[in-house]
Protein backbone atom coordinates (compact mmCIF):
# COMPACT_ATOMS: atom_id res chain seq x y z
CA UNK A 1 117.22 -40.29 -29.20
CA UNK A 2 120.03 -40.52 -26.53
CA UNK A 3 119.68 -41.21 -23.21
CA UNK A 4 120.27 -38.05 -21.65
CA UNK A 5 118.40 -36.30 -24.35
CA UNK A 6 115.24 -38.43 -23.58
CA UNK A 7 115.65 -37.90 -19.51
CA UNK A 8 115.68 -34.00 -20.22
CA UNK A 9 112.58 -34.13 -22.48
CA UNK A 10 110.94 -35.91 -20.12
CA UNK A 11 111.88 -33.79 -16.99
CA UNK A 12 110.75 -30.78 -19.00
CA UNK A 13 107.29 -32.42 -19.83
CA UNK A 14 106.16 -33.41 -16.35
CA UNK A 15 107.40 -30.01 -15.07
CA UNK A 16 105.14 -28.66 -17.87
CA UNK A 17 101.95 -30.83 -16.76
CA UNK A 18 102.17 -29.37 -13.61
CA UNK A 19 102.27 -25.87 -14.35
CA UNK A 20 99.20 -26.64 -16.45
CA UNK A 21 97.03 -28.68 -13.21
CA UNK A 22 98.04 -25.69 -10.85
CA UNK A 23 97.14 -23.33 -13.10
CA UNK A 24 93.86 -24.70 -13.75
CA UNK A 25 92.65 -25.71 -9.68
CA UNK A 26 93.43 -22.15 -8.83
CA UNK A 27 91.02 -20.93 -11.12
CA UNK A 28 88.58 -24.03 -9.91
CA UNK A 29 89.42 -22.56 -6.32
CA UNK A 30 89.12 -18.90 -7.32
CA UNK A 31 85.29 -19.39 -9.47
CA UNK A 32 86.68 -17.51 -11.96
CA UNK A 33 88.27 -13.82 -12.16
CA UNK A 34 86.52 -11.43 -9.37
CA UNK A 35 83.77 -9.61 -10.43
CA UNK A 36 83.87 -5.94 -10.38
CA UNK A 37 83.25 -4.19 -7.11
CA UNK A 38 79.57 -2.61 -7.52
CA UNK A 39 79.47 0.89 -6.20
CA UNK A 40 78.08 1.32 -3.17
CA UNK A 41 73.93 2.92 -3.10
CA UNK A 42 74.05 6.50 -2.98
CA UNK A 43 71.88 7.47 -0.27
CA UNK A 44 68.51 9.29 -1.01
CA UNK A 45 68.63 13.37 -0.49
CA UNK A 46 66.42 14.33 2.47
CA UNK A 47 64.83 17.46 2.89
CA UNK A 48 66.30 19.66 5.29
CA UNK A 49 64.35 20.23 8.45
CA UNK A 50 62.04 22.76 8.64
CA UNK A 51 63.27 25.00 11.90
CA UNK A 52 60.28 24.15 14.84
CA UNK A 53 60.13 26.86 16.34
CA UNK A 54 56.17 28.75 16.50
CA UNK A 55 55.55 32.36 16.86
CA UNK A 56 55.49 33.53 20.21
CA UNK A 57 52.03 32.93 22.05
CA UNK A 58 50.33 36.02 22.52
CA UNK A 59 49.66 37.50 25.82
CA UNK A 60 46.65 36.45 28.20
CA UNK A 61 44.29 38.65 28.25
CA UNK A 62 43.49 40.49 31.82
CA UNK A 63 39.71 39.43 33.45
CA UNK A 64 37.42 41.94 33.20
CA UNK A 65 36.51 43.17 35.67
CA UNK A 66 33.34 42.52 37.45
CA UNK A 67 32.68 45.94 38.42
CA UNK A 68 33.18 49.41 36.61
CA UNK A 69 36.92 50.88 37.50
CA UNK A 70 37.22 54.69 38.93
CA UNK A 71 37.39 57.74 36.85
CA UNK A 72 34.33 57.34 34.49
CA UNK A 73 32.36 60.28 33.52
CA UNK A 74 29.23 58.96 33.58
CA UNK A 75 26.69 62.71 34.07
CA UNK A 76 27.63 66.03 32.53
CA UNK A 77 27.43 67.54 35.71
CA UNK A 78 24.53 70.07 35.41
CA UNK A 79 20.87 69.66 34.31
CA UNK A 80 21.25 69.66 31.01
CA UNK A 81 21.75 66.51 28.86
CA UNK A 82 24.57 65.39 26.68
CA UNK A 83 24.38 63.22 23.17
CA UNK A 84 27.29 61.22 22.65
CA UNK A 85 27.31 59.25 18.94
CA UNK A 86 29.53 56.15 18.72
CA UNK A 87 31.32 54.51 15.56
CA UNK A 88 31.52 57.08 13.54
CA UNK A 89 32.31 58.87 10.89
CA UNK A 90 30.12 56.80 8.49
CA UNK A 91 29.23 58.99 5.66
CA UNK A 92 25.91 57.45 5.34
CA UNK A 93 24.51 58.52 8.76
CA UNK A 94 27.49 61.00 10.78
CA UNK A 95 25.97 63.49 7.97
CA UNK A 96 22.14 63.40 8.30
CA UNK A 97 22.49 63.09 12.05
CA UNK A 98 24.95 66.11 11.80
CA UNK A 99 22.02 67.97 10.01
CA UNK A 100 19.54 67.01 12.71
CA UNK A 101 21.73 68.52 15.29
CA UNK A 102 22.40 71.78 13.52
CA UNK A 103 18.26 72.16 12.92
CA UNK A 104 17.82 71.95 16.66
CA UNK A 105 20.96 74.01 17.05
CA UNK A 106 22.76 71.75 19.83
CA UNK A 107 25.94 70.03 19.80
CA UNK A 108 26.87 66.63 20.74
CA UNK A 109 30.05 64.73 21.28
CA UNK A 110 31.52 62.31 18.82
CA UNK A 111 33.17 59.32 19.50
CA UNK A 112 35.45 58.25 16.69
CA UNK A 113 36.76 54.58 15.47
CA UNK A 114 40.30 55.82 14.25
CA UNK A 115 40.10 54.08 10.75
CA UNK A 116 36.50 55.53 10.22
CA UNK A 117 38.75 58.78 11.09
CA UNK A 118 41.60 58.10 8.59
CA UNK A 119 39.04 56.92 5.19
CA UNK A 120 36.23 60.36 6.04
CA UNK A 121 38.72 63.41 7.35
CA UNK A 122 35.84 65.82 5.55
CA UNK A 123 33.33 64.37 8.21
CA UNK A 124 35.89 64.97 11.01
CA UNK A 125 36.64 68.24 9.69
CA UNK A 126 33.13 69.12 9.39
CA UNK A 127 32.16 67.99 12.82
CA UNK A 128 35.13 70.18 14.80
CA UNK A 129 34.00 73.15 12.30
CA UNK A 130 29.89 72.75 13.82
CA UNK A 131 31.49 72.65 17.40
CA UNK A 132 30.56 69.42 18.44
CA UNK A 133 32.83 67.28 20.37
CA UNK A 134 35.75 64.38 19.80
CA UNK A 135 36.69 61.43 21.84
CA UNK A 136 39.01 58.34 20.87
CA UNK A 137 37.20 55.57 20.19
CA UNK A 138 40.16 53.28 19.63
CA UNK A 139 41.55 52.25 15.95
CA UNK A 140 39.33 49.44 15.15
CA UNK A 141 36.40 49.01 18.01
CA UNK A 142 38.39 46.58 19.77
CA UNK A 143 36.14 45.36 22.77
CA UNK A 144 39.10 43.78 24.73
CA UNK A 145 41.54 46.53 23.97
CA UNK A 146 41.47 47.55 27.82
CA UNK A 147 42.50 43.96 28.37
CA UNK A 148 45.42 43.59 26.32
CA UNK A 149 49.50 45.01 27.38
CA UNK A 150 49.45 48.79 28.63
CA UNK A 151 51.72 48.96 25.47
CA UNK A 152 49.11 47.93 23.26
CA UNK A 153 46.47 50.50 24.53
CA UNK A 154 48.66 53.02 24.41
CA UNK A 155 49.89 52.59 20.75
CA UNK A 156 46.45 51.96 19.76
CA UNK A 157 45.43 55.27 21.39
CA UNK A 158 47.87 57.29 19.66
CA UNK A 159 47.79 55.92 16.49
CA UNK A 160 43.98 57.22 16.53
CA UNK A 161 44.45 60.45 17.90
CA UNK A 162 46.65 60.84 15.24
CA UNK A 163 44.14 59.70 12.64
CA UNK A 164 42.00 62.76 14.00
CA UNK A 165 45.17 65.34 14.02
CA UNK A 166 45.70 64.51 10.61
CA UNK A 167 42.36 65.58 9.79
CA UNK A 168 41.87 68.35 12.02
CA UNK A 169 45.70 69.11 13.31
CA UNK A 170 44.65 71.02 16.22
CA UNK A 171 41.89 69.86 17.40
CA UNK A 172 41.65 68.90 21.10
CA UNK A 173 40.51 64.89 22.05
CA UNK A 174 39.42 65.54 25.31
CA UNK A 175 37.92 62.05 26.30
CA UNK A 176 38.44 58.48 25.61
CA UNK A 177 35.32 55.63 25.18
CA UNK A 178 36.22 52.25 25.86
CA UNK A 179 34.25 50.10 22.83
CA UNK A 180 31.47 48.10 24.61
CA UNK A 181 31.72 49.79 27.83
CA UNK A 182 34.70 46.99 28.98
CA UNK A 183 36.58 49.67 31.11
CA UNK A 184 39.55 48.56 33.07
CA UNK A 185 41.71 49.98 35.42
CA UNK A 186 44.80 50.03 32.77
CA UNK A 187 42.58 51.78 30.03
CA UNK A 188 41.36 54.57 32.11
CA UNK A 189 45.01 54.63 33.10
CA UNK A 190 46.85 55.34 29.89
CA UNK A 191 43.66 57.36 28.88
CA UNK A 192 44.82 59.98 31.45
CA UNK A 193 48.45 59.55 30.61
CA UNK A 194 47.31 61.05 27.26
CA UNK A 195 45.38 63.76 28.44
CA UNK A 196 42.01 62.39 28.20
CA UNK A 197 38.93 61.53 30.24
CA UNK A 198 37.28 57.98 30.15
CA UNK A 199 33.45 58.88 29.16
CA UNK A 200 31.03 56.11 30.47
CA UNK A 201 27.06 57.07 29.85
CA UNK A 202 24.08 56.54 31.85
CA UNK A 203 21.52 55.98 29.25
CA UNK A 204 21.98 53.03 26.65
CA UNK A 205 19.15 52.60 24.26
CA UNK A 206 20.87 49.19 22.75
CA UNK A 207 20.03 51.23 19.40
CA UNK A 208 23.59 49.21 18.63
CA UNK A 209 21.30 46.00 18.19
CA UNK A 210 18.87 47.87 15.20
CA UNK A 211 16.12 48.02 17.21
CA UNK A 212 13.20 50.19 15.56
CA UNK A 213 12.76 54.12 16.29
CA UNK A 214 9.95 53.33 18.63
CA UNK A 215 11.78 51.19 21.10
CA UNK A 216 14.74 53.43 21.35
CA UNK A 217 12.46 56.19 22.13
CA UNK A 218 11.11 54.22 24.90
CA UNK A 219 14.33 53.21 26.12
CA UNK A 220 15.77 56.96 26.28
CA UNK A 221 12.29 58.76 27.84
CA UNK A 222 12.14 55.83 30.36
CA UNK A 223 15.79 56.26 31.73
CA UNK A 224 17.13 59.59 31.10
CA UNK A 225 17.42 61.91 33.53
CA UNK A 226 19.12 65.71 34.50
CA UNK A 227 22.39 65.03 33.83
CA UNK A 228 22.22 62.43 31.76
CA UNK A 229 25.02 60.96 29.14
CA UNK A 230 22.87 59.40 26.25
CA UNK A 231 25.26 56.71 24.37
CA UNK A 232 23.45 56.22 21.01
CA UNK A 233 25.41 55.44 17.79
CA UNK A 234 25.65 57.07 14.13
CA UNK A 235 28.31 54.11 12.80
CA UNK A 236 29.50 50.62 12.43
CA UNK A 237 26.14 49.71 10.51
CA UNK A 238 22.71 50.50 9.59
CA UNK A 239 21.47 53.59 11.59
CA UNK A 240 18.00 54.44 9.91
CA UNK A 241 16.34 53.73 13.13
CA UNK A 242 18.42 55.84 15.25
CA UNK A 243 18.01 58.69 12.82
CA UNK A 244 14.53 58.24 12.78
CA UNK A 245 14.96 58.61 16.49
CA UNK A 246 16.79 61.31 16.73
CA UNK A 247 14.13 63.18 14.91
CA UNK A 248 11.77 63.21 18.18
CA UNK A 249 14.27 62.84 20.97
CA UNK A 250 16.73 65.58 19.97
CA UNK A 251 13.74 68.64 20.56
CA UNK A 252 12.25 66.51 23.27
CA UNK A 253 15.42 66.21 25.48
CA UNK A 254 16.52 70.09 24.52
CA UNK A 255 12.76 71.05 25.64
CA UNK A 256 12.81 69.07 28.76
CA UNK A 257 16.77 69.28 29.90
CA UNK A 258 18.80 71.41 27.64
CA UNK A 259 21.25 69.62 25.33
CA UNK A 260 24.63 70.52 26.56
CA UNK A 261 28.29 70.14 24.80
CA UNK A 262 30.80 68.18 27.18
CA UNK A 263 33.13 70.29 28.42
C-alpha cells in the first residue's frame, strides 16, 4: 500500500474509533433511552357538598300566663245552667249523649275539634238541626295554640270554622274554647277578631282523665252552682263514664237550675 494511501486509512480509522467511544459514554452517561413519562394520578371524584343550611327554627313559644286573661265567659248569666261537651264529634259518644239531651229536652253547647268536624259532618249537621250550640275548638286540640304567632291562631281558627261551614254552611260559631283551658291574651284576641266569644267554665269534673260515673257526679253536685258553665267532654276517647253520668246529672241539674242554651 502507498504511503499516502496508508496515512488516509489510518486517519479514517481513528476518526472512526472515536465516533464509536462517544457514542457509547453518552449512553453510559444517559442510563439508557428515557423512560416514558407516566401520566400523572387522576385525582379521586369527591362528592359535592351537601348545602348546610337547616330549616328555620321555629318560633318560641309565649309563657303562659300565670293568671286567666280578660274576656272569658265563665257563667251563663242567669240561674239556669249550661252543658258544654268538648272534643267532639266522635260518633261513638256525640250520638248517645245527643239522645240523652233530647230525652230531657235541653240543649247544650258543643265544642268542636275541626278535624273531628271535617271526618263526621252528619253529627255536625245533626247537632245544629236539635238546636244545640257550636264553638271552635281549634283544628287538632292544640294545648299551646294560644301560645304560638297571632298568624298561627288565626289560620288555625279559620280553617275550623270552615270545617263546620262546610258541614252546616250557615251556621253561626258564636264562641271559641281554648283546648286545656291555656287562654292567653292573643287567643281571646283573634277569637274576637272573628266574631267569637272565648268560653271558659266554672265547673270541671276532670271526666277528661276517665274517671268513673260516680266521681264525676260528685265533682259536678259539689261545685256547681246558678249560673254555672259545666265543661264535661263527649270526644277525644273513651266516654262511657261520662255518659253514664250524664244519665243522673242531666234531670238533676234541669230539676234544680234549669238547663239553658248559651246565647
Amino acid at each position: 500500500m502507498r504511503p499516502p494511501a496508508v496515512l488516509a486509512f489510518g486517519l479514517g480509522l481513528v476518526l472512526l474509533l472515536a465516533g464509536c467511544g462517544d457514542h457509547a459514554r453518552n449512553l453510559s452517561q444517559a442510563g439508557g433511552p428515557p423512560p416514558a413519562a407516566s401520566a400523572p394520578p387522576v385525582p379521586k371524584p369527591t362528592a359535592s357538598p351537601r348545602p348546610t343550611g337547616s330549616a328555620p327554627p321555629k318560633p318560641r313559644l309565649r309563657p303562659l300566663p300565670t293568671t286567666l286573661p280578660a274576656g272569658l265567659r265563665r257563667t251563663t248569666g242567669e240561674r239556669a245552667v249550661a252543658l258544654t261537651f268538648d272534643d267532639g264529634p266522635d260518633p261513638r259518644w256525640t250520638p248517645r249523649i245527643l239522645d240523652q239531651l233530647r230525652a230531657a229536652r235541653v240543649t247544650a253547647t258543643f265544642c268542636l275539634v275541626g278535624r273531628q268536624a271535617r271526618r263526621y259532618p252528619a253529627l255536625v249537621v245533626r247537632i245544629v238541626r236539635e238546636g244545640h250550640q257550636l264553638c271552635n275548638h281549634s283544628w287538632r286540640h292544640d294545648m299551646d295554640l294560644g301560645r304560638r304567632p297571632v298568624a298561627e291562631i288565626r289560620a288555625d281558627l279559620v280553617r275550623t270554622d270552615r270545617a263546620i261551614h262546610a258541614a252546616v254552611p250557615n251556621a253561626r260559631i258564636p264562641y271559641y274554647r281554648q283546648p286545656g283551658g291555656r287562654w292567653t291574651p292573643e287567643v281571646v284576641a283573634v277569637a274576637r277578631q272573628l266574631g267569637m266569644r272565648s268560653l271558659h267554665w266554672s265547673v270541671d269534673p276532670q271526666d277528661w282523665d276517665h274517671p268513673p260515673a260516680k266521681t264525676i257526679i260528685q265533682r259536678v253536685e259539689s261545685a256547681v252552682r246558678p249560673g254555672a258553665i259545666v265543661l264535661m267532654h263527649d270526644g277525644g276517647g273513651d266516654r262511657r263514664a261520662t255518659l253514664a253520668a250524664c244519665q243522673r246529672l242531666i234531670p238533676e241539674l234541669k230539676r234544680r237550675y234549669g238547663i239553658s242554651r248559651l246565647r
